[in-house]
Protein backbone atom coordinates (compact mmCIF):
# COMPACT_ATOMS: atom_id res chain seq x y z
CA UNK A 1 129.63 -15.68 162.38
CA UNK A 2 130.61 -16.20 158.50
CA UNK A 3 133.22 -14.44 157.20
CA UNK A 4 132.99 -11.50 154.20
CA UNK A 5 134.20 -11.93 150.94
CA UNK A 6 137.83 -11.70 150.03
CA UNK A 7 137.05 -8.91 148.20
CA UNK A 8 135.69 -7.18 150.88
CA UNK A 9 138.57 -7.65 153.14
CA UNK A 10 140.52 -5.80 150.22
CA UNK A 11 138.67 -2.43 150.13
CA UNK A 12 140.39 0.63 151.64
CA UNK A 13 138.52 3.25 150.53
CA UNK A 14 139.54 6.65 150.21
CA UNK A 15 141.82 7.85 153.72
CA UNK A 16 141.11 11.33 153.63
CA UNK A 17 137.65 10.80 155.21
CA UNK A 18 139.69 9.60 157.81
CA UNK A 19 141.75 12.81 158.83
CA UNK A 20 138.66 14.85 158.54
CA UNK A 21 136.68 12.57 161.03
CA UNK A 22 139.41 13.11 163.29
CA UNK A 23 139.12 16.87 162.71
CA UNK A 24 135.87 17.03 163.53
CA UNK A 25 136.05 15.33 166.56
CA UNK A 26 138.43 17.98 167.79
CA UNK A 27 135.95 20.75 166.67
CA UNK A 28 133.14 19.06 168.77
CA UNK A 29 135.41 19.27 171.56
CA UNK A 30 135.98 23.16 170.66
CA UNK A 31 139.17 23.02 168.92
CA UNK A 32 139.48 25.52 166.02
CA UNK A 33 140.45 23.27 163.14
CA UNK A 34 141.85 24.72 159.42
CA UNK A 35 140.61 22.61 156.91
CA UNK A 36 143.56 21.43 153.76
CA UNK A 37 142.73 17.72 154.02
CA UNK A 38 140.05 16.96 151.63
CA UNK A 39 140.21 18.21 147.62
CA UNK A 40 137.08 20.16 148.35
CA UNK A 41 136.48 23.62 146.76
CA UNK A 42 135.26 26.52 149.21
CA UNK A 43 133.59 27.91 146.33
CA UNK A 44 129.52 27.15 145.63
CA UNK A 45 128.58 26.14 142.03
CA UNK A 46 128.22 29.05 139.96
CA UNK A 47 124.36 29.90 139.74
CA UNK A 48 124.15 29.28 136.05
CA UNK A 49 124.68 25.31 137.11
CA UNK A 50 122.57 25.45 139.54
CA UNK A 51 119.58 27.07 138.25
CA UNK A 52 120.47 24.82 134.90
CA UNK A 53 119.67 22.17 138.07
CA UNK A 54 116.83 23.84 139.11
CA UNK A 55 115.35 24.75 135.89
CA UNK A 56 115.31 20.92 134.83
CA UNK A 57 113.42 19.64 137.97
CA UNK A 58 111.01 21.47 137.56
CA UNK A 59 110.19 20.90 134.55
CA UNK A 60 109.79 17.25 135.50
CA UNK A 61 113.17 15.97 134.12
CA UNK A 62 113.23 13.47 137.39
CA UNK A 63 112.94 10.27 135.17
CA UNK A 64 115.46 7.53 134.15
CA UNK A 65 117.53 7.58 131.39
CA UNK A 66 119.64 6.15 129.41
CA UNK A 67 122.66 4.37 131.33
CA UNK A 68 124.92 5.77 128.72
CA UNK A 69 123.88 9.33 129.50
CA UNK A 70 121.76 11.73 128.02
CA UNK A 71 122.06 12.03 124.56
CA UNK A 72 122.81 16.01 124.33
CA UNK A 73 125.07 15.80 127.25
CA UNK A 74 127.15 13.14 125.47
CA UNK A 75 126.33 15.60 122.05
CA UNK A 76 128.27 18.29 124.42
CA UNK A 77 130.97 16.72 125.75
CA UNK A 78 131.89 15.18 121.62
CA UNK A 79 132.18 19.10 120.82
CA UNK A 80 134.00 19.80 124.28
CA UNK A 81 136.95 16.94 123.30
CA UNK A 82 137.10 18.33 119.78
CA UNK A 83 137.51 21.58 121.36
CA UNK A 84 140.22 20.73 123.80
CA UNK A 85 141.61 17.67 122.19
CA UNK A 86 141.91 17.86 119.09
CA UNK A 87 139.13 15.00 118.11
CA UNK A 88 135.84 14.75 117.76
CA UNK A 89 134.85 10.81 119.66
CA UNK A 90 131.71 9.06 118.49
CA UNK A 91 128.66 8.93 120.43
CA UNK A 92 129.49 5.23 121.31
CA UNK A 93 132.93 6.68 122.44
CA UNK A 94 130.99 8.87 125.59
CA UNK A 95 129.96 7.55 128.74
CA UNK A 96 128.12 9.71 131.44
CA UNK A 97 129.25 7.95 135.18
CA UNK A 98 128.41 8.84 138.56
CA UNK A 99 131.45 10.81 139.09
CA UNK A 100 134.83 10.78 138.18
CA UNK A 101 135.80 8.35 140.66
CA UNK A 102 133.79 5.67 139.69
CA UNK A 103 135.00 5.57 136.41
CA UNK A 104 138.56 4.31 138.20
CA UNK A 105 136.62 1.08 139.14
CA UNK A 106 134.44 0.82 136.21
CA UNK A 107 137.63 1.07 133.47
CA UNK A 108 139.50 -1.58 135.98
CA UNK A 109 137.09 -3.98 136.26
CA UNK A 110 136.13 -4.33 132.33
CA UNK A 111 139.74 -4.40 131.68
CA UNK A 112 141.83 -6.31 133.97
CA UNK A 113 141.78 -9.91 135.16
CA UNK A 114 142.38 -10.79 138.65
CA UNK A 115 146.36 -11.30 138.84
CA UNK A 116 146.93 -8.95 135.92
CA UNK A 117 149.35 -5.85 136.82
CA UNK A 118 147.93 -2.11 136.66
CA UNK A 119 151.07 0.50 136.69
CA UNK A 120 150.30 3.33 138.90
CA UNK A 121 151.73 6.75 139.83
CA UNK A 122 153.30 6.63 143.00
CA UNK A 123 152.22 9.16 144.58
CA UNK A 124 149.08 8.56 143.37
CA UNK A 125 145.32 8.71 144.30
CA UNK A 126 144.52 6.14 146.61
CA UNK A 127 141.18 5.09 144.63
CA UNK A 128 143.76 3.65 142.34
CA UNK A 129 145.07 1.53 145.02
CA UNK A 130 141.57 0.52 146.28
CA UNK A 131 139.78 -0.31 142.96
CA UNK A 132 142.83 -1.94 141.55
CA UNK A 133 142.81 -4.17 145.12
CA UNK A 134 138.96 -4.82 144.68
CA UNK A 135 139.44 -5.71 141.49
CA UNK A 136 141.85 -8.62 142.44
CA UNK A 137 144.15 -7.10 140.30
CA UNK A 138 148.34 -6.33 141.45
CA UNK A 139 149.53 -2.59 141.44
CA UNK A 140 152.78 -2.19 140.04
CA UNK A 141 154.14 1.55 141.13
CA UNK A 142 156.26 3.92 139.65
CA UNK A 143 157.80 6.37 141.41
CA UNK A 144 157.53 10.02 141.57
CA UNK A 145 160.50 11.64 142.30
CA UNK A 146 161.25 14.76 143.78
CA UNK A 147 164.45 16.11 142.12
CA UNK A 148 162.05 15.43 138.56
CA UNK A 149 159.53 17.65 140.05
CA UNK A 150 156.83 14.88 140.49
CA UNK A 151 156.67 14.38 136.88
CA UNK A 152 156.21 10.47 135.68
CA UNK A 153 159.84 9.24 133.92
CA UNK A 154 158.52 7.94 130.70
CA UNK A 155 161.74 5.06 131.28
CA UNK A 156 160.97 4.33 134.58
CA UNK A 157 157.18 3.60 133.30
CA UNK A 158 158.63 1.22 130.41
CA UNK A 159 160.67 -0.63 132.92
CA UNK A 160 158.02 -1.82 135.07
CA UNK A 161 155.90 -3.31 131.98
CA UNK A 162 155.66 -7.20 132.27
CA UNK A 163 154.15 -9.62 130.17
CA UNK A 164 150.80 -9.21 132.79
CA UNK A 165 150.63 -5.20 132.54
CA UNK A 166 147.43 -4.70 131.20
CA UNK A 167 146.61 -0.99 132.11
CA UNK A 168 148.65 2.06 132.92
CA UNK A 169 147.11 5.08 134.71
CA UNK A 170 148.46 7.97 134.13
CA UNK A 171 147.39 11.31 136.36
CA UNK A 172 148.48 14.99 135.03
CA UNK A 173 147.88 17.20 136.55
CA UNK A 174 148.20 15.30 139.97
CA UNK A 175 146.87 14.08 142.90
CA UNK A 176 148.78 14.67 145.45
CA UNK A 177 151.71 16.37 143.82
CA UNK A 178 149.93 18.76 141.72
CA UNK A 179 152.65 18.50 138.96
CA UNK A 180 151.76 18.47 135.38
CA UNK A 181 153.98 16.21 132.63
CA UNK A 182 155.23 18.63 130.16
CA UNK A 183 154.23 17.46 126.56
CA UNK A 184 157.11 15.02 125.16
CA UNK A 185 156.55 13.34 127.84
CA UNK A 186 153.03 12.87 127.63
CA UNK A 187 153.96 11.77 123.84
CA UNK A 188 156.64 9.17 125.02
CA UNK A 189 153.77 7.39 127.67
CA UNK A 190 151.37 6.93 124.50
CA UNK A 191 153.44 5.86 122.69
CA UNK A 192 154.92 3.09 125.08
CA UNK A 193 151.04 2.21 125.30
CA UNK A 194 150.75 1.93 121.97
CA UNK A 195 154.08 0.07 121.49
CA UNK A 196 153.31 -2.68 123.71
CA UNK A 197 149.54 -2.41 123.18
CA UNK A 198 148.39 -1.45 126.49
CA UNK A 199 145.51 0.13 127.85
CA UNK A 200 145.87 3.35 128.75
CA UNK A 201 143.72 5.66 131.41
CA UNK A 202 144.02 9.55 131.25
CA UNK A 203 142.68 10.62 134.65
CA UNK A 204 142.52 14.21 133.42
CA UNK A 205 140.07 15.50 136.14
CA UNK A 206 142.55 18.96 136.78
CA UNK A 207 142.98 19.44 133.06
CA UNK A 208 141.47 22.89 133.40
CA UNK A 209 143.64 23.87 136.23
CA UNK A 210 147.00 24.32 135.09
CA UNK A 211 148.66 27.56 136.15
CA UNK A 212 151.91 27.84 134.70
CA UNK A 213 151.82 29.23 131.02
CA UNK A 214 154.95 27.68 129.90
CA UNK A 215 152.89 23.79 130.18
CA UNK A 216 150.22 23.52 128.02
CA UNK A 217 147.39 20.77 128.39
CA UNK A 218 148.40 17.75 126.23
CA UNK A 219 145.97 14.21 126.90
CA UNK A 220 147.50 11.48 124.99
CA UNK A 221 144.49 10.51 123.55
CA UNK A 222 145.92 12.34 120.37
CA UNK A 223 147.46 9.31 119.21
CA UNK A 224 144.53 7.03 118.94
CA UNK A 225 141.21 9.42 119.54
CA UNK A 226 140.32 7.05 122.65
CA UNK A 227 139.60 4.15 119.69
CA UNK A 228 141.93 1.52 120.30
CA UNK A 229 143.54 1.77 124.01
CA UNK A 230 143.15 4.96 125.63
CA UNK A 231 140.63 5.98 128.24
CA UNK A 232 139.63 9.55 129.29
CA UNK A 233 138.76 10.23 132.98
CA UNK A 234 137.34 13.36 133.52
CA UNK A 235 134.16 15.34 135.78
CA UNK A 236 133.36 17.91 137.42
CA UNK A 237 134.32 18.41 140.72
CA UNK A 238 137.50 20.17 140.84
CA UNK A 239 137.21 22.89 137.68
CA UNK A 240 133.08 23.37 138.30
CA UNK A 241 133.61 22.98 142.05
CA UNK A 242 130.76 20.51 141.77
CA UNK A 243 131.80 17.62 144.12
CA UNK A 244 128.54 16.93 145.81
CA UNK A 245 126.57 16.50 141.99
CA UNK A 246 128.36 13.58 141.30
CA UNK A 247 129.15 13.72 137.61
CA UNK A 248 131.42 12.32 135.40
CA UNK A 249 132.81 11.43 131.76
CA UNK A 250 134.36 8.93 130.29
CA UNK A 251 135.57 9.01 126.54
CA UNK A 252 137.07 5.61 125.50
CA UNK A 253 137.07 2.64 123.00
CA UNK A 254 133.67 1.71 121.75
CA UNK A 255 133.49 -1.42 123.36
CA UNK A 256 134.97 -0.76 126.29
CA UNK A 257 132.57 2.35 127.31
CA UNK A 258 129.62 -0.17 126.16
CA UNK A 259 131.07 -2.31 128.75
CA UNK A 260 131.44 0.05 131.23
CA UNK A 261 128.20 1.23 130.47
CA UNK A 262 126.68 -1.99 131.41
CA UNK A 263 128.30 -1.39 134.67
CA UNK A 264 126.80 1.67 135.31
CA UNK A 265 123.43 0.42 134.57
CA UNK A 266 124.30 -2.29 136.83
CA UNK A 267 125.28 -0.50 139.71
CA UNK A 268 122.78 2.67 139.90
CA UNK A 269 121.25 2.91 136.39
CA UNK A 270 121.57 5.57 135.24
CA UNK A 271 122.52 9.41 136.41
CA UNK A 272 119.87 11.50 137.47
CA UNK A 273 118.96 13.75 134.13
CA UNK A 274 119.05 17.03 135.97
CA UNK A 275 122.30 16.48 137.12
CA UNK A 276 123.37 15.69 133.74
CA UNK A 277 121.41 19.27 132.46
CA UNK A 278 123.76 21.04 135.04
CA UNK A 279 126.73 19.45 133.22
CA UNK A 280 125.72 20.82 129.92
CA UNK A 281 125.40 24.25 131.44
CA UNK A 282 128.74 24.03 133.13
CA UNK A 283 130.20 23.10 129.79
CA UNK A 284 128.26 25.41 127.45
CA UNK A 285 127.36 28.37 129.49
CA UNK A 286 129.04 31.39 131.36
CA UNK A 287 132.53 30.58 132.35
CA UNK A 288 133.56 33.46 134.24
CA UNK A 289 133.07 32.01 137.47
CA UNK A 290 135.62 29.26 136.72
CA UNK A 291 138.58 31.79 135.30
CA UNK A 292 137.74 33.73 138.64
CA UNK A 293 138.44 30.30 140.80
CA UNK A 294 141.32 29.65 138.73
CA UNK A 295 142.86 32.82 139.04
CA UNK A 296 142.03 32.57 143.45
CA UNK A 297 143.56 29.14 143.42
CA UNK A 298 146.55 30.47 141.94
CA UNK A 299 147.53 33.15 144.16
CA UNK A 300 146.69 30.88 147.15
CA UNK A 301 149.41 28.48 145.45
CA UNK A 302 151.88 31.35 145.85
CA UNK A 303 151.17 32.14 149.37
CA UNK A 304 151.18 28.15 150.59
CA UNK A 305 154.31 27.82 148.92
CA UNK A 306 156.07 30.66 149.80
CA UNK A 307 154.93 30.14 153.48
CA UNK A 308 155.72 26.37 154.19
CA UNK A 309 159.17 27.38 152.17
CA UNK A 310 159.87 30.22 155.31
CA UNK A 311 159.44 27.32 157.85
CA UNK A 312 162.82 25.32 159.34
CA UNK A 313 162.86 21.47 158.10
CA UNK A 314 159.95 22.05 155.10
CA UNK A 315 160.62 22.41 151.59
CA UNK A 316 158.26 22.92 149.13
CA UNK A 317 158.01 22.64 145.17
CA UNK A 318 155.51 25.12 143.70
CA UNK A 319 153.23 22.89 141.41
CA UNK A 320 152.26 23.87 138.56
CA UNK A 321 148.74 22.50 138.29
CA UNK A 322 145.54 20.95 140.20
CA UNK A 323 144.54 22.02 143.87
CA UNK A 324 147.19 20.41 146.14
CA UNK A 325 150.86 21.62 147.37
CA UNK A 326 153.35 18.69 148.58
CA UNK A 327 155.69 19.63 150.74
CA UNK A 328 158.66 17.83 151.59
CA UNK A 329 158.59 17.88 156.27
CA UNK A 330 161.55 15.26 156.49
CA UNK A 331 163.70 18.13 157.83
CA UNK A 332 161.54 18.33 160.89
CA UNK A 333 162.44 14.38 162.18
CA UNK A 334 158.90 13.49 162.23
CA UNK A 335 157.20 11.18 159.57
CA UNK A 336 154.70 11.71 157.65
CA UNK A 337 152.17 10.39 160.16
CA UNK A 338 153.79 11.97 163.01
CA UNK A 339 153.68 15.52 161.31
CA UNK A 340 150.37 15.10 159.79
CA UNK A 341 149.08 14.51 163.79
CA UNK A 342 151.13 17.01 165.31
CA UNK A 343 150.09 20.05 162.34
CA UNK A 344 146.34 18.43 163.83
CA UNK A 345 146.45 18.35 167.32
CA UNK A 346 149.39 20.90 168.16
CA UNK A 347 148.71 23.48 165.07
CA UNK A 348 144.75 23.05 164.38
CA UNK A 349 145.61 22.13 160.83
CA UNK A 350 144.28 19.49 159.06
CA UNK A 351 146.68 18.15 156.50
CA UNK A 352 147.07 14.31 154.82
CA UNK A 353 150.24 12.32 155.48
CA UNK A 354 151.97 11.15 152.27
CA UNK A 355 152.16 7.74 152.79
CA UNK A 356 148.87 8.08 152.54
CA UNK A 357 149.37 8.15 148.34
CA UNK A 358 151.45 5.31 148.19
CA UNK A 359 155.44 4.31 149.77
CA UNK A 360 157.15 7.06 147.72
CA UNK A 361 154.85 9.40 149.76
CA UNK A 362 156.91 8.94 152.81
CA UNK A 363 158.50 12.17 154.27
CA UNK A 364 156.01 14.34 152.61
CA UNK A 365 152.19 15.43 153.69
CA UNK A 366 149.36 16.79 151.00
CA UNK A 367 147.88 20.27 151.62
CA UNK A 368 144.76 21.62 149.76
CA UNK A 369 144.68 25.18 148.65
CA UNK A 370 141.32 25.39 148.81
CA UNK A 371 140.82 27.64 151.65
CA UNK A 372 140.86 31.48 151.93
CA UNK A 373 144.53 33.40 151.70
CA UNK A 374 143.72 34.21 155.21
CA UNK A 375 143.58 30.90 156.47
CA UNK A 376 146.41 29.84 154.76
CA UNK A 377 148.75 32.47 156.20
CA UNK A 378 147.35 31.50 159.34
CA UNK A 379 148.06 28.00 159.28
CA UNK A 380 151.83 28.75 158.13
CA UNK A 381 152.08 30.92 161.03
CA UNK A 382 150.43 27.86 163.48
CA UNK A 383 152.78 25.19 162.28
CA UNK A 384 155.73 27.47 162.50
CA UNK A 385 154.94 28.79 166.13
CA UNK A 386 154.07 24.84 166.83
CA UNK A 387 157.44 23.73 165.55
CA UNK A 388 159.15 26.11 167.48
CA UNK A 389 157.81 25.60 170.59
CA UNK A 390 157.75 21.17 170.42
């Protein structure tokens, strides 16, 4: 039998998938299983999106198109960054990509040699990890630290630049921590990047789900309007609760979103043009359904904080951003693994271990608001009543 690739032998894909197989298993048997593993909104798309969706298929818009994306949706998203950040890119500046995600990999592999160093968030999203690992690429991690709230130290991210850093990602607000840089800070990572002329990836995929008034959105694309180093990662799955579409946006140097591009057009062509018609309805149309998410994900934040911070040997900071509480279990003697199985198999909840989002993860497990208040007050109650009786 010949062997794979060495790439292949490198590709870890995303672990989360993991848990939930594991869940489901359980169910199958007839366990009742709460679902906080997977960054998955409960909510539908909004009907304006969909019937956008709708609206376009039948009309016949079931063609190819350009790789780049539709021209209007790349028309909307220009007006959506000048509205948000400040700037209005050029049409060479936009890239439409099969989701959010892929972007990760496409940015990586146009930028980064094999043996280069990619600085990472740890914590972090573990598609970092896995692109930057299929990319033959070396992640260099920076650590997230508790007592700063999860927010990236703009020192500790200048003293892991070598003479081989050749991108830095930079996630706010994040996955897993759901914490959310407060401006300066933002301002002292762009300008590091541009100080040592570095590339520079914004994954700003929670942008629009920031709860706490006192932090404002800042991307730190305002130093260089995405023309020289930095890269904007953004979709639609989180805000527009449109995992399953697949959509995504890019905003970066000329030729480095031509060369992404390229990529794209490589890999599956182009993105379906009805999907893309949804996106311009999600950015131009009714919003109401998203401030009325928002406003449910944020008093679910208050009751999964509040609850895990009632249980013996969990501690929990109350993030101020994104879909995801992490909560501190060291108290309880177990490990992240060990918890993460027993809130599964003793508690019915499905939760992700934190190691799970890099080494600095360790102690701590990831928990998705994005179930009903209900459920949530139900699982407290489960892994208390577990703990209690172990």
């Amino acid at each position: 039998m010949k062997s794979l690739s060495d790439v292949a032998y490198q590709i870890d894909g995303q672990p989360m998938f993991k848990i939930l197989d594991l869940a489901q298993k359980l169910e199958r048997e007839g366990k009742k299983i709460l679902h906080f593993e997977l960054g998955e909104p409960d909510f539908d798309t909004p009907s304006n999106i969909v019937s956008a969706a709708c609206d376009a298929l039948k009309s016949g818009d079931t063609h190819y198109t350009s790789s780049m994306g539709l021209y209007d949706f790349r028309e909307v998203a220009q007006k959506a960054t000048l509205h948000s950040r400040g700037f209005l890119p050029t049409i060479e500046q936009v890239l439409v990509a099969p989701g959010a995600n892929s972007i990760i990999y496409l940015a990586i592999k146009c930028l980064v040699n094999p043996d280069e160093e990619v600085i990472v968030p740890d914590p972090g999203f573990p598609t970092y990890y896995s692109a930057i690992k299929a990319c033959g690429a070396k992640a260099v991690t920076v650590k997230l630290k508790e007592e700063n709230q999860f927010r990236l130290d703009p020192n500790d991210l200048e003293n892991a630049i070598t003479s081989k850093t050749r991108l830095i990602i930079l996630n706010t607000p994040s996955n897993p921590t759901g914490s959310v840089m407060l401006p300066d800070e933002i301002r002292q990572v762009a300008e590091i990047a541009r100080k040592h002329d570095i590339y520079l990836l914004s994954d700003e995929i929670y942008g629009r789900l920031i709860f706490n008034n006192e932090k404002s959105f800042l991307s730190p694309s305002y130093i260089d309007h995405c023309k020289e180093r930095t890269i904007i990662l953004n979709g639609f799955s989180k805000a527009f609760a449109m995992t399953g579409w697949r959509l995504g946006v890019a905003i970066g140097p000329e030729e480095v979103i031509e060369k992404m591009g390229l990529l794209v057009s490589t890999i599956v062509s182009c993105v379906p043009p009805f999907i893309q018609r949804a996106g311009i309805e999600a950015i131009s149309g009714d919003q109401s359904a998203l401030v009325k998410m928002k406003n449910e994900y944020d008093n679910r934040r208050k009751i999964l904080v509040d609850g895990l911070n009632t249980i013996d040997g969990i501690s929990c900071i109350e993030p101020d951003g994104a879909i995801y509480a992490f909560p501190n279990i060291s108290g309880t003697g177990m490990t992240s693994d060990e918890f993460a199985n027993f809130a599964l198999e003793k508690a019915g909840v499905a939760l992700l271990p934190g190691n799970n989002f890099g080494e600095a993860g360790e102690g701590f497990v990831r928990i998705c608001y994005v179930n009903t208040s209900d459920n949530i007050k139900k699982a407290i109650e489960n892994i208390k009543k577990a703990l209690k009786d172990r």
